[in-house]
N, C-alpha and C. Protein backbone atom coordinates (compact mmCIF):
# COMPACT_ATOMS: atom_id res chain seq x y z
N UNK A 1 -1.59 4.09 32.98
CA UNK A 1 -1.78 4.46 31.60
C UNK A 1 -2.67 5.70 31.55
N UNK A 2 -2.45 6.48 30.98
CA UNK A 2 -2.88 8.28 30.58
C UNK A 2 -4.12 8.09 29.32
N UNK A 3 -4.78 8.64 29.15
CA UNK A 3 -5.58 9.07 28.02
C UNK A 3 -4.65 8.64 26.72
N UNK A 4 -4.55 9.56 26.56
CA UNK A 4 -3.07 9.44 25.23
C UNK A 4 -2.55 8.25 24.99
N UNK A 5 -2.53 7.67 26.21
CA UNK A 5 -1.49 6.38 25.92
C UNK A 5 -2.59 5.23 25.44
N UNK A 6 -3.90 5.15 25.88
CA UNK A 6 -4.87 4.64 25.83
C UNK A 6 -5.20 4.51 24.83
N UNK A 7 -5.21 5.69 23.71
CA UNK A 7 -6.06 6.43 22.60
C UNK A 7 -4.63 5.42 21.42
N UNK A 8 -3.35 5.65 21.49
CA UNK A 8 -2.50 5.08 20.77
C UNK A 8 -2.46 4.05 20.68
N UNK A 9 -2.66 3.12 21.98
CA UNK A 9 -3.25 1.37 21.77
C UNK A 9 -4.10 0.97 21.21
N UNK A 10 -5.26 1.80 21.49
CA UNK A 10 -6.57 1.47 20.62
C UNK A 10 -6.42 1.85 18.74
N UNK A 11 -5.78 2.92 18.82
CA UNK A 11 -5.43 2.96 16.84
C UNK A 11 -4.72 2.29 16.68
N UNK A 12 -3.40 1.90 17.30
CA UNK A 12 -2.42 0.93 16.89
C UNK A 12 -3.41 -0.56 17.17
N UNK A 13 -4.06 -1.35 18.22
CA UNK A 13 -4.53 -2.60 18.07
C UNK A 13 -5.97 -2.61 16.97
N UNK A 14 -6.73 -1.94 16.86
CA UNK A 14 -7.83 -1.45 16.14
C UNK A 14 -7.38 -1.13 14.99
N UNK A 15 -6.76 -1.04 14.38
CA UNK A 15 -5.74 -0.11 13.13
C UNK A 15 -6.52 1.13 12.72
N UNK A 16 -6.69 1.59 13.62
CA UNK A 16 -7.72 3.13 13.56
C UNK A 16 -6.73 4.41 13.46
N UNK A 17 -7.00 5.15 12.78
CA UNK A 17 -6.40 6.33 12.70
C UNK A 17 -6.64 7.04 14.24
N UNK A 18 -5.52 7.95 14.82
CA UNK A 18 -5.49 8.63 16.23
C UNK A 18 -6.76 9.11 16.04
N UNK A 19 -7.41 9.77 15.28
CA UNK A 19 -8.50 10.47 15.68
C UNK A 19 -10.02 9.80 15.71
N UNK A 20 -9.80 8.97 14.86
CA UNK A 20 -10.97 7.72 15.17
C UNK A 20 -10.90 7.31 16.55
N UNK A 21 -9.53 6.84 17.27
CA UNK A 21 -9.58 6.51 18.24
C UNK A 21 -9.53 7.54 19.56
N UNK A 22 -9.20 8.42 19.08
CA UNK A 22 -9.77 9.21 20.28
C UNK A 22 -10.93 9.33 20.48
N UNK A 23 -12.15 9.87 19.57
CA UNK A 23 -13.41 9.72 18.96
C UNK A 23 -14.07 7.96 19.85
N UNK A 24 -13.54 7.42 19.78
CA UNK A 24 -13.86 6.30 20.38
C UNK A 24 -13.99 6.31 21.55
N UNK A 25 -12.56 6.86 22.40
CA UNK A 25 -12.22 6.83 23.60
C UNK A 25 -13.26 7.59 24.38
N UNK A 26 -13.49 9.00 23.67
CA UNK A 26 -14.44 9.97 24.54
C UNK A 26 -15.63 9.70 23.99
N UNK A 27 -16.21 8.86 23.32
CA UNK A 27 -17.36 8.00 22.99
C UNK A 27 -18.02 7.21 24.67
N UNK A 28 -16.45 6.62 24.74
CA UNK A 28 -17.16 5.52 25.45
C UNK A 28 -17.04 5.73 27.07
N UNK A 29 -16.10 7.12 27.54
CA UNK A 29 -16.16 7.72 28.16
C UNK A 29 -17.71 8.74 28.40
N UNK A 30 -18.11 9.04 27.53
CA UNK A 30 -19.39 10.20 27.50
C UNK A 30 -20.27 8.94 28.39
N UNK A 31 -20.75 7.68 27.26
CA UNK A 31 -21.61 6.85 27.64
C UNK A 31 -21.33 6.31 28.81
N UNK A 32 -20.23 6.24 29.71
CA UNK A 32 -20.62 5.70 30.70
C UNK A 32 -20.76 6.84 31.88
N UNK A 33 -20.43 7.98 31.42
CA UNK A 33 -20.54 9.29 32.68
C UNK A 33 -21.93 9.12 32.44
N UNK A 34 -22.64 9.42 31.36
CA UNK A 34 -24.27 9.51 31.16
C UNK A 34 -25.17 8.82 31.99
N UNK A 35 -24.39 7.28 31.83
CA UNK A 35 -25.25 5.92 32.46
C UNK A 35 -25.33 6.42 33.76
N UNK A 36 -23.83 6.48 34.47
CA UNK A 36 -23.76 6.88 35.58
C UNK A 36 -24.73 7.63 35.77
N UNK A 37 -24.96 8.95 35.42
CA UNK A 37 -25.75 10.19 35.94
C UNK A 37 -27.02 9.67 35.53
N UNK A 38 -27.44 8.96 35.28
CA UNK A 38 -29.09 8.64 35.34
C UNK A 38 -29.07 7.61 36.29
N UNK A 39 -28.40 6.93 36.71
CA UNK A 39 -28.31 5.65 37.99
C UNK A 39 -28.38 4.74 37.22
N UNK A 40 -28.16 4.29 35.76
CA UNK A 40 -28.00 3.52 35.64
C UNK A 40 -26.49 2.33 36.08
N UNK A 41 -26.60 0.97 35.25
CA UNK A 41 -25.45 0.25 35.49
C UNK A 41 -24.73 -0.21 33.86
N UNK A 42 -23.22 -0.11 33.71
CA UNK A 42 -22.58 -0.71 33.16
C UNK A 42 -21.95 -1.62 33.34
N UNK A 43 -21.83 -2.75 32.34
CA UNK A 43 -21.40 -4.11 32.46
C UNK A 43 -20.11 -4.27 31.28
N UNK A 44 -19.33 -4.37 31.85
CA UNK A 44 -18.29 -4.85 30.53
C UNK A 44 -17.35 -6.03 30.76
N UNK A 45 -17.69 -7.14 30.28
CA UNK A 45 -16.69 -8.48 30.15
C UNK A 45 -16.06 -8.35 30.09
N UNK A 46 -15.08 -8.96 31.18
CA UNK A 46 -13.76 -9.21 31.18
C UNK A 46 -13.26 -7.77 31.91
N UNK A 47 -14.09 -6.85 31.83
CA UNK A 47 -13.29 -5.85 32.94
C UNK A 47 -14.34 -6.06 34.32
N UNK A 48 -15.69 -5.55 34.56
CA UNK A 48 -16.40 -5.60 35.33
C UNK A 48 -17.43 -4.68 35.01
N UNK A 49 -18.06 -4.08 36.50
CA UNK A 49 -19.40 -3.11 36.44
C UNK A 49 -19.56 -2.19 37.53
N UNK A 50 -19.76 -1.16 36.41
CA UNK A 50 -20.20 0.05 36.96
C UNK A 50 -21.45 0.44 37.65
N UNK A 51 -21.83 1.07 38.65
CA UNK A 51 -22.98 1.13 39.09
C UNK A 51 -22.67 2.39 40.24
N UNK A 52 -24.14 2.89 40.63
CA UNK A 52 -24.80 4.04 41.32
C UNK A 52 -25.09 3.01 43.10
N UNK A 53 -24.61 4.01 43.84
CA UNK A 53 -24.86 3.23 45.14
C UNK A 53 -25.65 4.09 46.14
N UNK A 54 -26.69 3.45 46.66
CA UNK A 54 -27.22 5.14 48.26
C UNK A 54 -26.29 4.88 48.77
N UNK A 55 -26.61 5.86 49.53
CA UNK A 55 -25.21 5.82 50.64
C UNK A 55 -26.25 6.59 51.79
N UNK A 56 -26.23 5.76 52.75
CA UNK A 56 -27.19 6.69 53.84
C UNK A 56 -26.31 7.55 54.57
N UNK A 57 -27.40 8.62 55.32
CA UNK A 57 -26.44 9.90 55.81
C UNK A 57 -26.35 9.24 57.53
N UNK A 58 -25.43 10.00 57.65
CA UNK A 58 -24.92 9.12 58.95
C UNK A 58 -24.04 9.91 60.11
N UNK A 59 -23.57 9.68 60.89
CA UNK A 59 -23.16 10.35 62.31
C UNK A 59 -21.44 10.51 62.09
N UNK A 60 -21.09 11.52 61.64
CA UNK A 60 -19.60 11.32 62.12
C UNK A 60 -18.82 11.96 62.87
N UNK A 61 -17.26 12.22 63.00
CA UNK A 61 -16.70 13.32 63.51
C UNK A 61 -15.58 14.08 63.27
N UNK A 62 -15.57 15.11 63.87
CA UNK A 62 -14.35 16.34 62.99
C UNK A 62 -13.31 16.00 63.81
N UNK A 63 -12.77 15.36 62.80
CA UNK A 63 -11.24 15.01 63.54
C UNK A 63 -10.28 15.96 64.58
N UNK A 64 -10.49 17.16 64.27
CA UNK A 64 -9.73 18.10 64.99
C UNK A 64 -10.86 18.19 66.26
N UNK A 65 -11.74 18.44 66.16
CA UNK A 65 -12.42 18.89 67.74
C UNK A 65 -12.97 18.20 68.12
N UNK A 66 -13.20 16.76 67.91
CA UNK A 66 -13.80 15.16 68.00
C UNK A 66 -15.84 15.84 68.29
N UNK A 67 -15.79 16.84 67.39
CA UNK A 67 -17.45 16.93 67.69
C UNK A 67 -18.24 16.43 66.53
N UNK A 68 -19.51 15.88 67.03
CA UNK A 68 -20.15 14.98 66.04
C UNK A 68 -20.65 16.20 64.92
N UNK A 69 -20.24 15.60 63.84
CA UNK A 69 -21.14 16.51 62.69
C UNK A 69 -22.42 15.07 61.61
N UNK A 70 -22.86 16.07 60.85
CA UNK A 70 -23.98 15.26 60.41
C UNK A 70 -23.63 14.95 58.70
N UNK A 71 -23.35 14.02 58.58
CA UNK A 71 -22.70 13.66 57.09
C UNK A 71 -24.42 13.30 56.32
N UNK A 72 -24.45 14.13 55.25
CA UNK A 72 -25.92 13.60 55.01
C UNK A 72 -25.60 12.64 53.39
N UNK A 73 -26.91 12.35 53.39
CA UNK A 73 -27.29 11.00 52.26
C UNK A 73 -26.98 11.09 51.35
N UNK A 74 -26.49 10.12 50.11
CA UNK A 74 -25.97 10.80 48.85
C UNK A 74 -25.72 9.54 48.10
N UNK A 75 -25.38 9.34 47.08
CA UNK A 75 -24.98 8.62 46.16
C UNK A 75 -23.61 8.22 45.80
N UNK A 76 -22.79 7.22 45.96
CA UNK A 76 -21.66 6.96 45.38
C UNK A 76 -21.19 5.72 44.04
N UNK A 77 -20.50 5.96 43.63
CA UNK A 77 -19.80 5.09 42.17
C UNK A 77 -19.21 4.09 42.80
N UNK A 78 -20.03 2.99 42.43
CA UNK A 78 -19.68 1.26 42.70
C UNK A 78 -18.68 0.85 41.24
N UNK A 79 -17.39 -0.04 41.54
CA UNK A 79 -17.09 -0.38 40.55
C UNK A 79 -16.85 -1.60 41.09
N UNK A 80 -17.46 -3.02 40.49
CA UNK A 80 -17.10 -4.62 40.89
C UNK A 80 -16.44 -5.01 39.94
N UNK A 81 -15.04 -5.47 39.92
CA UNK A 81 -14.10 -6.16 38.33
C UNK A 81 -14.78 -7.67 38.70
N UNK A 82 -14.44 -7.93 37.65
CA UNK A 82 -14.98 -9.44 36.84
C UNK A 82 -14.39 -10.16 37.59
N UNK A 83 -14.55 -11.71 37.31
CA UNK A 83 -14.13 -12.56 38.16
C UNK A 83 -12.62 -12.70 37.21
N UNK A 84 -12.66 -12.45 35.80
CA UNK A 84 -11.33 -12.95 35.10
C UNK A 84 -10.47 -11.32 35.32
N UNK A 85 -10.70 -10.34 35.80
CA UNK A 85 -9.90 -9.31 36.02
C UNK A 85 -9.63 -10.06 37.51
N UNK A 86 -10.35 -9.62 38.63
CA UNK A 86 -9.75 -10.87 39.78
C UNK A 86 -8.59 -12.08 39.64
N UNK A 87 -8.80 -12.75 38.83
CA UNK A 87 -7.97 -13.78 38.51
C UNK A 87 -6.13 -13.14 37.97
N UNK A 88 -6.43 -12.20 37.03
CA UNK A 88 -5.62 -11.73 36.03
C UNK A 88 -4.84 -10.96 37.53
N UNK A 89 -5.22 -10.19 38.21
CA UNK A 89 -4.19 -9.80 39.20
C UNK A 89 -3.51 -10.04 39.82
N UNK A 90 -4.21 -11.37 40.58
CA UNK A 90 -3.49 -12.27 41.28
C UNK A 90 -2.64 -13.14 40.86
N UNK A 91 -2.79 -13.57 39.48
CA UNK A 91 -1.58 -14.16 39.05
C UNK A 91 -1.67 -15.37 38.95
């Protein structure tokens, strides 16, 4: 599912006019890039949670010349789904 297609479910189930619901969409898009970029965490029922992870820097290698290079420390985007998104996939 696309933006667009997203934005038309939400006015059509919401009975929101397209532009309310776009307005919504990049609402709730802004707030969670934001959260993200301060390290915070988002929680949303029934889908799951968002969160900021370290990531230590570490030893790796260049595939083409198998020589060790130095991957350094950094931060990555944790996403854990819910236990009822879990469920909902499997069927």
């Amino acid at each position: 599912m696309k933006k667009a297609e997203l934005v038309e479910r939400i006015a059509k189930e919401a009975r929101l006019s397209r532009s309310q619901s776009v307005w919504a969409v990049k609402s709730l898009v802004k707030a969670i890039r934001e959260t993200i970029k301060n390290g915070g965490k988002i929680s949303l029922s029934g889908l799951g949670t968002f969160k900021v992870k370290a990531r230590k820097g570490r030893i790796g290698r260049n595939p083409k010349t198998a020589e060790p290079i130095q991957i350094p420390a950094g931060r990555k985007i944790s996403f854990k789904p819910s236990l009822s998104l879990k469920k909902l996939v499997k069927g």
